[in-house]
PDB file of N, CA and C in Angstrom:
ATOM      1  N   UNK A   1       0.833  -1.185   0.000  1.00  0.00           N
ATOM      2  CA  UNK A   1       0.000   0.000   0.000  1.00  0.00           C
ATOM      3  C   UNK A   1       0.880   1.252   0.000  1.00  0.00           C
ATOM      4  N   UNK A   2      -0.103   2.639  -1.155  1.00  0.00           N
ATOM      5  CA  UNK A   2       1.316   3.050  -0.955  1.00  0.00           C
ATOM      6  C   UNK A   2       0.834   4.668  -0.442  1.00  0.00           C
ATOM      7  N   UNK A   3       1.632   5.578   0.112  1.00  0.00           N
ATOM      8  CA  UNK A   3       1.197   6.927   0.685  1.00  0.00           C
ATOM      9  C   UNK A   3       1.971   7.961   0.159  1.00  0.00           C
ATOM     10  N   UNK A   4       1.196   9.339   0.244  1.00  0.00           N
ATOM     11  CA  UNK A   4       1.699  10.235  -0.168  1.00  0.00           C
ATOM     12  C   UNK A   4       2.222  11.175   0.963  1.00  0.00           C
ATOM     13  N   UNK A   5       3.308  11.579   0.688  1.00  0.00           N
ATOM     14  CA  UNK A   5       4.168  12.219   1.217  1.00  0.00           C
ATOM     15  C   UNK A   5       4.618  13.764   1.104  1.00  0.00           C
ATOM     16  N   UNK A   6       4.226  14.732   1.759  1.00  0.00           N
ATOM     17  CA  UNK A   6       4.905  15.842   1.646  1.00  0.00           C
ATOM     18  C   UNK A   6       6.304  16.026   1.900  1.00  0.00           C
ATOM     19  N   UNK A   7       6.767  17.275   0.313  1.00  0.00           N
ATOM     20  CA  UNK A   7       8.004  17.389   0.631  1.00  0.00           C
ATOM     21  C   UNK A   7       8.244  18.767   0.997  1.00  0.00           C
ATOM     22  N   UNK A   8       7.674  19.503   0.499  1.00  0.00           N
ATOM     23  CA  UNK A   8       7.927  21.110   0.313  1.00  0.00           C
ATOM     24  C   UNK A   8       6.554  22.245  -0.120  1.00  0.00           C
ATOM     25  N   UNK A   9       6.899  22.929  -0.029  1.00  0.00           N
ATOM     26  CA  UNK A   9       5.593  24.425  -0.261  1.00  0.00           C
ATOM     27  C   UNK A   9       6.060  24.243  -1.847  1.00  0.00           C
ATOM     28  N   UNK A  10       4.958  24.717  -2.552  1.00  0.00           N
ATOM     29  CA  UNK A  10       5.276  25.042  -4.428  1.00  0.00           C
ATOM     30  C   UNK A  10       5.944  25.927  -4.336  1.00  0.00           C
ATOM     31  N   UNK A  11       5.791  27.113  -3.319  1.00  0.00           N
ATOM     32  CA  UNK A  11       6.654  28.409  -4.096  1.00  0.00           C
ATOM     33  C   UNK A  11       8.226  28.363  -3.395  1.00  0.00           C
ATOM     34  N   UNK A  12       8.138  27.436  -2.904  1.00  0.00           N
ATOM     35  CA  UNK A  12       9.676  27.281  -2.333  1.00  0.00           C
ATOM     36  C   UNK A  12      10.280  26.903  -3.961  1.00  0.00           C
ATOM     37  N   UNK A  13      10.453  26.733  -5.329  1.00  0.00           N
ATOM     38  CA  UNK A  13      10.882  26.087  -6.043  1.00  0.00           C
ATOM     39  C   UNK A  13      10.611  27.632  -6.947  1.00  0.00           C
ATOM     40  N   UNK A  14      11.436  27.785  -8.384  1.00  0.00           N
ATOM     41  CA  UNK A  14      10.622  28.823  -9.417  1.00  0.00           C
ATOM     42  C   UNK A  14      11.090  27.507 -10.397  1.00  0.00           C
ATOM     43  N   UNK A  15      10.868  28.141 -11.374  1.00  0.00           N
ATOM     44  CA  UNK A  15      10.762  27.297 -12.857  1.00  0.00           C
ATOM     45  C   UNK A  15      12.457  27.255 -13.224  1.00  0.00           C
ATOM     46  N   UNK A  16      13.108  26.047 -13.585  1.00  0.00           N
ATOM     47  CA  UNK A  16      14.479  25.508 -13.772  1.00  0.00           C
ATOM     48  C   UNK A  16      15.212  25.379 -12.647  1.00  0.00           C
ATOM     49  N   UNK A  17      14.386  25.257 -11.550  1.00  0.00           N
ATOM     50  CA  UNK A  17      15.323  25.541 -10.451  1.00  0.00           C
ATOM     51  C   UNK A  17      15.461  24.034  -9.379  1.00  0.00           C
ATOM     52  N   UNK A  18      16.738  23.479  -9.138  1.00  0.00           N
ATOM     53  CA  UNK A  18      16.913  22.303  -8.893  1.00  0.00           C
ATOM     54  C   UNK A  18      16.699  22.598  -7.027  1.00  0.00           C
ATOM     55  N   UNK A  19      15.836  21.579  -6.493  1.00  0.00           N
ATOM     56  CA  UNK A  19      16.100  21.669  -4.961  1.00  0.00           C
ATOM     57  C   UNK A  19      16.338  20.446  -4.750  1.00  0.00           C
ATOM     58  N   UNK A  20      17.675  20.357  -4.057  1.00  0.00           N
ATOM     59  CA  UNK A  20      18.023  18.881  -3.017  1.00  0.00           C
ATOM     60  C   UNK A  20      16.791  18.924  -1.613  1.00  0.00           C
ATOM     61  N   UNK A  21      16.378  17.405  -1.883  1.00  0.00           N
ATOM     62  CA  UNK A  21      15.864  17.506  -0.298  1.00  0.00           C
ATOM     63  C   UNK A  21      15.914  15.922  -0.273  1.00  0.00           C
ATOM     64  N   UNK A  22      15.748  15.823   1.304  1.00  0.00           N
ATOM     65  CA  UNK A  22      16.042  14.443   1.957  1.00  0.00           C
ATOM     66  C   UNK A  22      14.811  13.951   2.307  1.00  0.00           C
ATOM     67  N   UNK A  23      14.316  13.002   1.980  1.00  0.00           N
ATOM     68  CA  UNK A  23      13.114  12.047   2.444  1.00  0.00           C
ATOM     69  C   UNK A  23      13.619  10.930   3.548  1.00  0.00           C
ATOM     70  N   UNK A  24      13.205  10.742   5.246  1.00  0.00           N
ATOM     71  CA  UNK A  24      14.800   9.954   5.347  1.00  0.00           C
ATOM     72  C   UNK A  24      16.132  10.304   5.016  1.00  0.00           C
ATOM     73  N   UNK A  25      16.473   9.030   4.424  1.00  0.00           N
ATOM     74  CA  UNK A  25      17.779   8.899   4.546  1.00  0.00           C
ATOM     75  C   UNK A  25      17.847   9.047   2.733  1.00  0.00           C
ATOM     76  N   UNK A  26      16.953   8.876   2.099  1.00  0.00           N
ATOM     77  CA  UNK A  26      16.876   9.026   0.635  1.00  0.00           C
ATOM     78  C   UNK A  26      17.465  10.227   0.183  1.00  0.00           C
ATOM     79  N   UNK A  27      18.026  10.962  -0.661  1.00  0.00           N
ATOM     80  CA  UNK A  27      18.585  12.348  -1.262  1.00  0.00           C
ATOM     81  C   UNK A  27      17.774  12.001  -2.768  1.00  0.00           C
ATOM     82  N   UNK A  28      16.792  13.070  -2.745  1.00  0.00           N
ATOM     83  CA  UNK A  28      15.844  13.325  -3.623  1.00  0.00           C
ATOM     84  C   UNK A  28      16.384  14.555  -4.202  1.00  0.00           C
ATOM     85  N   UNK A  29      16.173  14.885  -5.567  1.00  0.00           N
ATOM     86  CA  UNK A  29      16.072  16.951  -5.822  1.00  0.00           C
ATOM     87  C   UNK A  29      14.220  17.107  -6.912  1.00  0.00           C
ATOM     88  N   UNK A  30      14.280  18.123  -6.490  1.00  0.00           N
ATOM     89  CA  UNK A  30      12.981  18.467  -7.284  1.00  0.00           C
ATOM     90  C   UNK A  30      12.999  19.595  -7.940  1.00  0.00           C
ATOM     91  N   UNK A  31      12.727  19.505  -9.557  1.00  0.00           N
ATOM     92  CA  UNK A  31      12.694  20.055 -10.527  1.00  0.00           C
ATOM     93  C   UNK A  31      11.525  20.394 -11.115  1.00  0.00           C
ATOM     94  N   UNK A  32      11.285  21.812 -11.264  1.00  0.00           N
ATOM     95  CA  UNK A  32      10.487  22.200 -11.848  1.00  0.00           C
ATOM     96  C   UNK A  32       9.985  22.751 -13.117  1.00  0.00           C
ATOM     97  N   UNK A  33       9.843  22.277 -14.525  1.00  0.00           N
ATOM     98  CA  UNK A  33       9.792  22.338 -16.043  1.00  0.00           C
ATOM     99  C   UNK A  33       9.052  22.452 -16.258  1.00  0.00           C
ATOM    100  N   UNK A  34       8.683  23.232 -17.062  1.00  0.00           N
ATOM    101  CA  UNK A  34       7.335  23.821 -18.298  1.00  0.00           C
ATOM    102  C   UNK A  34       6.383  23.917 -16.714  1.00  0.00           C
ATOM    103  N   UNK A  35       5.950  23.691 -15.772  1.00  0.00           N
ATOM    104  CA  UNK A  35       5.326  24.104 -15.016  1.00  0.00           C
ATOM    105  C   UNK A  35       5.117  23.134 -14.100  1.00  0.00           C
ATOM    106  N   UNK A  36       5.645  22.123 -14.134  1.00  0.00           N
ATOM    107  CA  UNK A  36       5.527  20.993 -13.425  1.00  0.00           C
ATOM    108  C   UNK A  36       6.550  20.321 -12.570  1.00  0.00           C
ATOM    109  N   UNK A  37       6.367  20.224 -11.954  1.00  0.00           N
ATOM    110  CA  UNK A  37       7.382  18.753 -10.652  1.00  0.00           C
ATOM    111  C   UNK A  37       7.605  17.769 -10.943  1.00  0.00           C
ATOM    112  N   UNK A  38       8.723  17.813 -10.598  1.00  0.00           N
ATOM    113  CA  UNK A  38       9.845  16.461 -10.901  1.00  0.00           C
ATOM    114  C   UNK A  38      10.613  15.857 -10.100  1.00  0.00           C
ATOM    115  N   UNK A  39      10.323  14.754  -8.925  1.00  0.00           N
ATOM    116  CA  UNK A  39      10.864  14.745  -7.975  1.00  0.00           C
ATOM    117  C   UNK A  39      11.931  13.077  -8.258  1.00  0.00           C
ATOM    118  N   UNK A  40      12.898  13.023  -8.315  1.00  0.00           N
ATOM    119  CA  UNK A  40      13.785  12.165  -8.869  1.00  0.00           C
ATOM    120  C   UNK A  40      14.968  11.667  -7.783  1.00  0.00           C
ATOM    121  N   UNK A  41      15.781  10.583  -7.973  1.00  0.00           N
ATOM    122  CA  UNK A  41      16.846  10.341  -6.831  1.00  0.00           C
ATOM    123  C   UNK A  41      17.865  11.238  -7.392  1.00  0.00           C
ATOM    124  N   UNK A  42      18.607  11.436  -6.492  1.00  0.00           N
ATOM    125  CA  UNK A  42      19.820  12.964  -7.120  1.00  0.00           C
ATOM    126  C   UNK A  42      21.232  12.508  -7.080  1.00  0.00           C
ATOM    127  N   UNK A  43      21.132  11.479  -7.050  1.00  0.00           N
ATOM    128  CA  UNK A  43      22.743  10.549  -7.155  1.00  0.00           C
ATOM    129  C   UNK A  43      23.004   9.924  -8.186  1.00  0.00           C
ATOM    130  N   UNK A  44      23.888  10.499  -8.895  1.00  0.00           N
ATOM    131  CA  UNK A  44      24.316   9.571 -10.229  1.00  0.00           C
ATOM    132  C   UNK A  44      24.282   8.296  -9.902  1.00  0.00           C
ATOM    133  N   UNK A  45      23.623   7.580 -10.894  1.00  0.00           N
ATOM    134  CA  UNK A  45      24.083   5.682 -10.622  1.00  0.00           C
ATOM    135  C   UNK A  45      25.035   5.631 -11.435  1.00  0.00           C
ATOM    136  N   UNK A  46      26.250   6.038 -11.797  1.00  0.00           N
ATOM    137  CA  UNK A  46      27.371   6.004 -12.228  1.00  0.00           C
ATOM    138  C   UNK A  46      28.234   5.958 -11.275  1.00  0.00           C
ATOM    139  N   UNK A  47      28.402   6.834 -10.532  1.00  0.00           N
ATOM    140  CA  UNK A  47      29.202   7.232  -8.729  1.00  0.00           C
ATOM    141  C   UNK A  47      28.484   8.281  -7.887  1.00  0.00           C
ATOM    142  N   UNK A  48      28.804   7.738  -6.846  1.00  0.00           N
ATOM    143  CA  UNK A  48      28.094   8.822  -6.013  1.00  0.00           C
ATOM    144  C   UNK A  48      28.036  10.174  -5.939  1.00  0.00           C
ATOM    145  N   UNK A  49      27.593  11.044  -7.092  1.00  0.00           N
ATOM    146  CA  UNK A  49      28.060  12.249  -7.279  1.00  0.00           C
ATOM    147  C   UNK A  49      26.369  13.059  -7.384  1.00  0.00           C
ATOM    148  N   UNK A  50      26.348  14.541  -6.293  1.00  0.00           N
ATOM    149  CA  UNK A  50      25.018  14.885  -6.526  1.00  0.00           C
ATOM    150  C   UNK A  50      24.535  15.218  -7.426  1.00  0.00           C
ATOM    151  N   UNK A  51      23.248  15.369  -8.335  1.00  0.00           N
ATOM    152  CA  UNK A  51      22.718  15.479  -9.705  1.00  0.00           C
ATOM    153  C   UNK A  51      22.813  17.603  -9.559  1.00  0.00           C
ATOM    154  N   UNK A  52      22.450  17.597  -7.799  1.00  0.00           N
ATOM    155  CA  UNK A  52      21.759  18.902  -7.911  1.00  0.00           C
ATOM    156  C   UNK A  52      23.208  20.163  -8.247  1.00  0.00           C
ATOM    157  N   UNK A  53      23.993  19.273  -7.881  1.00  0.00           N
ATOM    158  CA  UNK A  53      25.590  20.158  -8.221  1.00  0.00           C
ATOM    159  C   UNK A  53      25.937  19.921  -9.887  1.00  0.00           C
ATOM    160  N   UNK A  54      24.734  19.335 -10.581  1.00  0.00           N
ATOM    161  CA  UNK A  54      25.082  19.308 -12.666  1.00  0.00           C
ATOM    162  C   UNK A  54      24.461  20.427 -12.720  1.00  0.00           C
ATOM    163  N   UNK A  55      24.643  20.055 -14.106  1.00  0.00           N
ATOM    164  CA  UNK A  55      23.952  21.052 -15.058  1.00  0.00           C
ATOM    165  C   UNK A  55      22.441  20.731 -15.669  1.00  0.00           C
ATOM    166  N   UNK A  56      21.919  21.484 -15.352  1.00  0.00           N
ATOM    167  CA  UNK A  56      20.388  21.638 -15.758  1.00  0.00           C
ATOM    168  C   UNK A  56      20.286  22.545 -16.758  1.00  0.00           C
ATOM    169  N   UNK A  57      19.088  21.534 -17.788  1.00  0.00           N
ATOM    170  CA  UNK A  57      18.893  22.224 -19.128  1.00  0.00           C
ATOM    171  C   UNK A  57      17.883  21.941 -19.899  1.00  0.00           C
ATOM    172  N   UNK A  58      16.625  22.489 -20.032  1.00  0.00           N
ATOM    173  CA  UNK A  58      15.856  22.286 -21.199  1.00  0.00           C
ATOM    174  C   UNK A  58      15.208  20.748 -20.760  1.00  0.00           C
ATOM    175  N   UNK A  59      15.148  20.469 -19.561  1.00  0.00           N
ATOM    176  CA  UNK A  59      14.632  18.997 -19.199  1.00  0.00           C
ATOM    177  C   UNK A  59      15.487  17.865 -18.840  1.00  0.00           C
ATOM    178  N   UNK A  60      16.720  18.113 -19.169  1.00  0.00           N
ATOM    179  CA  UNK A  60      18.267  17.156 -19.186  1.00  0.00           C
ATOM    180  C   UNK A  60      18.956  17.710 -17.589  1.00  0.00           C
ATOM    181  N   UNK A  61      19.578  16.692 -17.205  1.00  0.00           N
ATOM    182  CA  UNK A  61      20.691  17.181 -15.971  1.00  0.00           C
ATOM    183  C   UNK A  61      21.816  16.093 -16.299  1.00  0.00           C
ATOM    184  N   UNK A  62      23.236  16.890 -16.344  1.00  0.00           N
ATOM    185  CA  UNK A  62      24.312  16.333 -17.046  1.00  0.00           C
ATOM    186  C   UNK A  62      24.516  16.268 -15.781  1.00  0.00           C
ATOM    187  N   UNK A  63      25.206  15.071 -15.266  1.00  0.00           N
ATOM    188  CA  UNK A  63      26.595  14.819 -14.351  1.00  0.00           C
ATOM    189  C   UNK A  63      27.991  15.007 -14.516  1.00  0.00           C
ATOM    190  N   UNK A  64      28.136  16.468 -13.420  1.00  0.00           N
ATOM    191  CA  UNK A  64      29.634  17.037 -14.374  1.00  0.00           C
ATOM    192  C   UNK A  64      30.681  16.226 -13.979  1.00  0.00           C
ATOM    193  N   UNK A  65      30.647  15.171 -13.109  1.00  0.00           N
ATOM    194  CA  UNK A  65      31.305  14.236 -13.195  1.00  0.00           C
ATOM    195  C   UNK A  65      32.239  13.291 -14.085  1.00  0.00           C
ATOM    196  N   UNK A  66      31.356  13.015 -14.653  1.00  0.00           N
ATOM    197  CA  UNK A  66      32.119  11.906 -16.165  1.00  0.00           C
ATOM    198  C   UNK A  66      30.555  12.083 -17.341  1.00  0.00           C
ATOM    199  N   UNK A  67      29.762  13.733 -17.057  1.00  0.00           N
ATOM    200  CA  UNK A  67      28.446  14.048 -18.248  1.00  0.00           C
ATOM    201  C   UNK A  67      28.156  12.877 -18.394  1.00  0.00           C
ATOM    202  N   UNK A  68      27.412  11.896 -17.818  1.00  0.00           N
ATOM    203  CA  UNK A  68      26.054  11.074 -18.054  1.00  0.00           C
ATOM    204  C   UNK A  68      24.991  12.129 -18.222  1.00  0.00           C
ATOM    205  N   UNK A  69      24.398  12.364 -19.085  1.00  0.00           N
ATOM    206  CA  UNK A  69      22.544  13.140 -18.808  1.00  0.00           C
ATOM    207  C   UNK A  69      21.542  11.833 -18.398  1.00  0.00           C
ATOM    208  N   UNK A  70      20.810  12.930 -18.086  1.00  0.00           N
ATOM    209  CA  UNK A  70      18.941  11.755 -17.384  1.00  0.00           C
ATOM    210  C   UNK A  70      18.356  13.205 -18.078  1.00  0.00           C
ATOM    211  N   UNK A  71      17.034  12.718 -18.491  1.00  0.00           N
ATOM    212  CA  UNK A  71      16.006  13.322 -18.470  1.00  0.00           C
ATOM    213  C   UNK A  71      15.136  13.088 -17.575  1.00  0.00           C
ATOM    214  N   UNK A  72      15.016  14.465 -16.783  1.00  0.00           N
ATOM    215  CA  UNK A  72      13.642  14.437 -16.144  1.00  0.00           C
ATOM    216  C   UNK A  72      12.685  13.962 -15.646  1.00  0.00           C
ATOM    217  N   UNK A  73      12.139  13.360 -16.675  1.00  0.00           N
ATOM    218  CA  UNK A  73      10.503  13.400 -16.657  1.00  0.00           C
ATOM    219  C   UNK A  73      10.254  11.600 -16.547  1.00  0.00           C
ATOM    220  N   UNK A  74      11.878  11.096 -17.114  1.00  0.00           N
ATOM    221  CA  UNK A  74      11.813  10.079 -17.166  1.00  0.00           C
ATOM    222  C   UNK A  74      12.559   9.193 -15.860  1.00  0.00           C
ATOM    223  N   UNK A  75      13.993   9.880 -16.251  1.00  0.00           N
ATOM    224  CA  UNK A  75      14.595   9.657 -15.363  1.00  0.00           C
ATOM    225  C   UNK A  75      15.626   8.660 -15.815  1.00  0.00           C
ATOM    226  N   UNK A  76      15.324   8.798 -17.615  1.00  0.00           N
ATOM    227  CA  UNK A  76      16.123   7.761 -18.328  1.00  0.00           C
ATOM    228  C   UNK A  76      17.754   8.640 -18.319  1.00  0.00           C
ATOM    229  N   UNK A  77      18.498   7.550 -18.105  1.00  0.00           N
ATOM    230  CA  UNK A  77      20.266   7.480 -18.778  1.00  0.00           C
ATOM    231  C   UNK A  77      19.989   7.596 -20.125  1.00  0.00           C
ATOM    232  N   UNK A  78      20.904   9.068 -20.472  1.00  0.00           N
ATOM    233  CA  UNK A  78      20.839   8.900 -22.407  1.00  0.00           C
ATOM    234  C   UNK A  78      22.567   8.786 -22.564  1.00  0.00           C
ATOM    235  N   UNK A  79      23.193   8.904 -21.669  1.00  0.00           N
ATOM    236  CA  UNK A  79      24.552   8.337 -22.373  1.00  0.00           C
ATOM    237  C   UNK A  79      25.663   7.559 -21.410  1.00  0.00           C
ATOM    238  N   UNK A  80      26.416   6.966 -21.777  1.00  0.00           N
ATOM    239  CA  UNK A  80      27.418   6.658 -20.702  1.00  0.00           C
ATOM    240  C   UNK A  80      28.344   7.366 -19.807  1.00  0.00           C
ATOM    241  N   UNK A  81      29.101   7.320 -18.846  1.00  0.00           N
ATOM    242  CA  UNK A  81      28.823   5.828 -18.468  1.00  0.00           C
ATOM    243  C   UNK A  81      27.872   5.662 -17.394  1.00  0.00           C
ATOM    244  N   UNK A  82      26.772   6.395 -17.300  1.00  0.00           N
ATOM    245  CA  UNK A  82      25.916   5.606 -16.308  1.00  0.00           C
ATOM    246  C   UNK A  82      25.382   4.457 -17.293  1.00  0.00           C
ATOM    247  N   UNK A  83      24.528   3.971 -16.357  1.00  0.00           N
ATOM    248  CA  UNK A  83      23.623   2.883 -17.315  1.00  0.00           C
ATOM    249  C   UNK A  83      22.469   2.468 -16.799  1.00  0.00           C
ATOM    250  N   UNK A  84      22.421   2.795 -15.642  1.00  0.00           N
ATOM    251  CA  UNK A  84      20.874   2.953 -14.650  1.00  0.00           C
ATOM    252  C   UNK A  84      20.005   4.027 -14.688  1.00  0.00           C
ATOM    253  N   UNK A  85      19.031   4.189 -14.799  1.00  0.00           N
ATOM    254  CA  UNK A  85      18.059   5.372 -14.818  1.00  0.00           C
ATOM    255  C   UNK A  85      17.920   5.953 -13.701  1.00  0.00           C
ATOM    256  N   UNK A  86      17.675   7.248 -13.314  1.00  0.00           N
ATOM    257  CA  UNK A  86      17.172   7.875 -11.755  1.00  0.00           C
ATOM    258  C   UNK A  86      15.832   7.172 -11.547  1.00  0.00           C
ATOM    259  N   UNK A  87      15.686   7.148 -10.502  1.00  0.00           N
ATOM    260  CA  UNK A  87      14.259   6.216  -9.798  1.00  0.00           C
ATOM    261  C   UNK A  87      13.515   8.010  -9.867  1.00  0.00           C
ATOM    262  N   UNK A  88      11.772   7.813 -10.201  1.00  0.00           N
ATOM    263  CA  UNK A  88      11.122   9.051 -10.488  1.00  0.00           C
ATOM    264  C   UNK A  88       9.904   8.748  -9.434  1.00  0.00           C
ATOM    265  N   UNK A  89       9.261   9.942  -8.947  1.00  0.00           N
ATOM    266  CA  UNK A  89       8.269   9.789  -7.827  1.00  0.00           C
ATOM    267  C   UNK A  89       7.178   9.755  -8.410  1.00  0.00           C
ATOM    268  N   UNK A  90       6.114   9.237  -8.427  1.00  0.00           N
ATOM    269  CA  UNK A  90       4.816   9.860  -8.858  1.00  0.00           C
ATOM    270  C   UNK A  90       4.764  11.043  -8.137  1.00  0.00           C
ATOM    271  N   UNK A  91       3.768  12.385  -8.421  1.00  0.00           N
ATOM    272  CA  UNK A  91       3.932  13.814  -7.942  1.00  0.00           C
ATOM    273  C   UNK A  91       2.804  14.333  -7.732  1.00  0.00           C
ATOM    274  N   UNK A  92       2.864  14.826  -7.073  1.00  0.00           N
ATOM    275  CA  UNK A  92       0.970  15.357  -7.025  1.00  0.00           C
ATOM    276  C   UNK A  92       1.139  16.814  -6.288  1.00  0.00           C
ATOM    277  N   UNK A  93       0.597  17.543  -7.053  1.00  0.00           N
ATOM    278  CA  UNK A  93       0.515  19.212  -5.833  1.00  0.00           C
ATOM    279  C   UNK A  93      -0.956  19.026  -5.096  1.00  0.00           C
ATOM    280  N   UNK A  94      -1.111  19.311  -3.576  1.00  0.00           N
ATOM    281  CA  UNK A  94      -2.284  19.296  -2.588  1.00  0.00           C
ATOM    282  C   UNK A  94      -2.074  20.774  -1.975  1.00  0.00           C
ATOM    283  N   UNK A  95      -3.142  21.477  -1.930  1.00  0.00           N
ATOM    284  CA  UNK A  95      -3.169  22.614  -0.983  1.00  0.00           C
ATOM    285  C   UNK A  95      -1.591  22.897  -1.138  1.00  0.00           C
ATOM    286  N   UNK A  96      -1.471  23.271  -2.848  1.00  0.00           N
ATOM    287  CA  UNK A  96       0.200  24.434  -2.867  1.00  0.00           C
ATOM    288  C   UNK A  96       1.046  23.476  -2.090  1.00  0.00           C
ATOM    289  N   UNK A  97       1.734  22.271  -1.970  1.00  0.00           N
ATOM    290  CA  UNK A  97       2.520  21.412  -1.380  1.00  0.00           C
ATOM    291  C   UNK A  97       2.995  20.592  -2.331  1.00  0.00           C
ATOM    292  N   UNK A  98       3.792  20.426  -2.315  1.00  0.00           N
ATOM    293  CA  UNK A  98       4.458  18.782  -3.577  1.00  0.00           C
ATOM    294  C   UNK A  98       4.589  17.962  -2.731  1.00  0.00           C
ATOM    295  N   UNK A  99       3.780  16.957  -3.075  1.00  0.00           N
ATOM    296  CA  UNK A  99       3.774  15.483  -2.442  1.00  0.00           C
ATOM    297  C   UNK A  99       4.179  14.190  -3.771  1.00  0.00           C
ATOM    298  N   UNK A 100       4.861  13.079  -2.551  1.00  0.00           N
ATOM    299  CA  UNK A 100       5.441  12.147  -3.419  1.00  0.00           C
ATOM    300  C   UNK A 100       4.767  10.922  -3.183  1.00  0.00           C
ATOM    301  N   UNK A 101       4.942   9.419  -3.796  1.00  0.00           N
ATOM    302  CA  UNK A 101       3.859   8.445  -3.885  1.00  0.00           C
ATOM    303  C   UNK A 101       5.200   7.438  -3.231  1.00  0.00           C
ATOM    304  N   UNK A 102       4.755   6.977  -2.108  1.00  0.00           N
ATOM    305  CA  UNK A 102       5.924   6.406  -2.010  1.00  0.00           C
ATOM    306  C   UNK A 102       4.783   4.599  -1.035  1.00  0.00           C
TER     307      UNK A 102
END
């Protein structure tokens, strides 16, 4: 069974703007594009390196690490050397709040 979880206020975030936050012990960041939330794991599965310290762009976050990108929305690996995808939250805004499906 599964529950939703608050993480943050909406206006704590503006549009392209990456926030690290911790669920637990989890390191989540949440991204906000074309108008929407994106709440994703923020650790390269390449090495332990934070997503929220890349580069954000147009829906993409490069790992300036060794530049793996993920998209977003997906959370897919588009190049090497990662090769694992970011794990993605289901998202829901309640009463101006971003909540996650966990």
């Amino acid at each position: 069974m599964s529950e939703w979880i608050e993480l943050c206020d909406v206006s704590e975030l503006n549009e392209k703007e990456i926030m690290p936050i911790d669920f637990e012990d989890t390191p989540l960041m949440i991204i906000k594009h074309n108008g929407e939330f994106h709440v994703t794991s923020r650790i390269c599965t390449h090495q332990t390196f934070d997503l929220t310290k890349g580069i954000y762009n147009d829906g993409y976050i490069t790992c300036i690490l060794h530049g793996s990108i993920f998209e977003i929305d997906t959370g897919e690996v588009l190049n090497p050397p990662a090769t694992e995808d970011l794990y993605v939250y289901n998202t829901k805004i309640s009463d101006g709040k971003i909540l996650i499906e966990i």
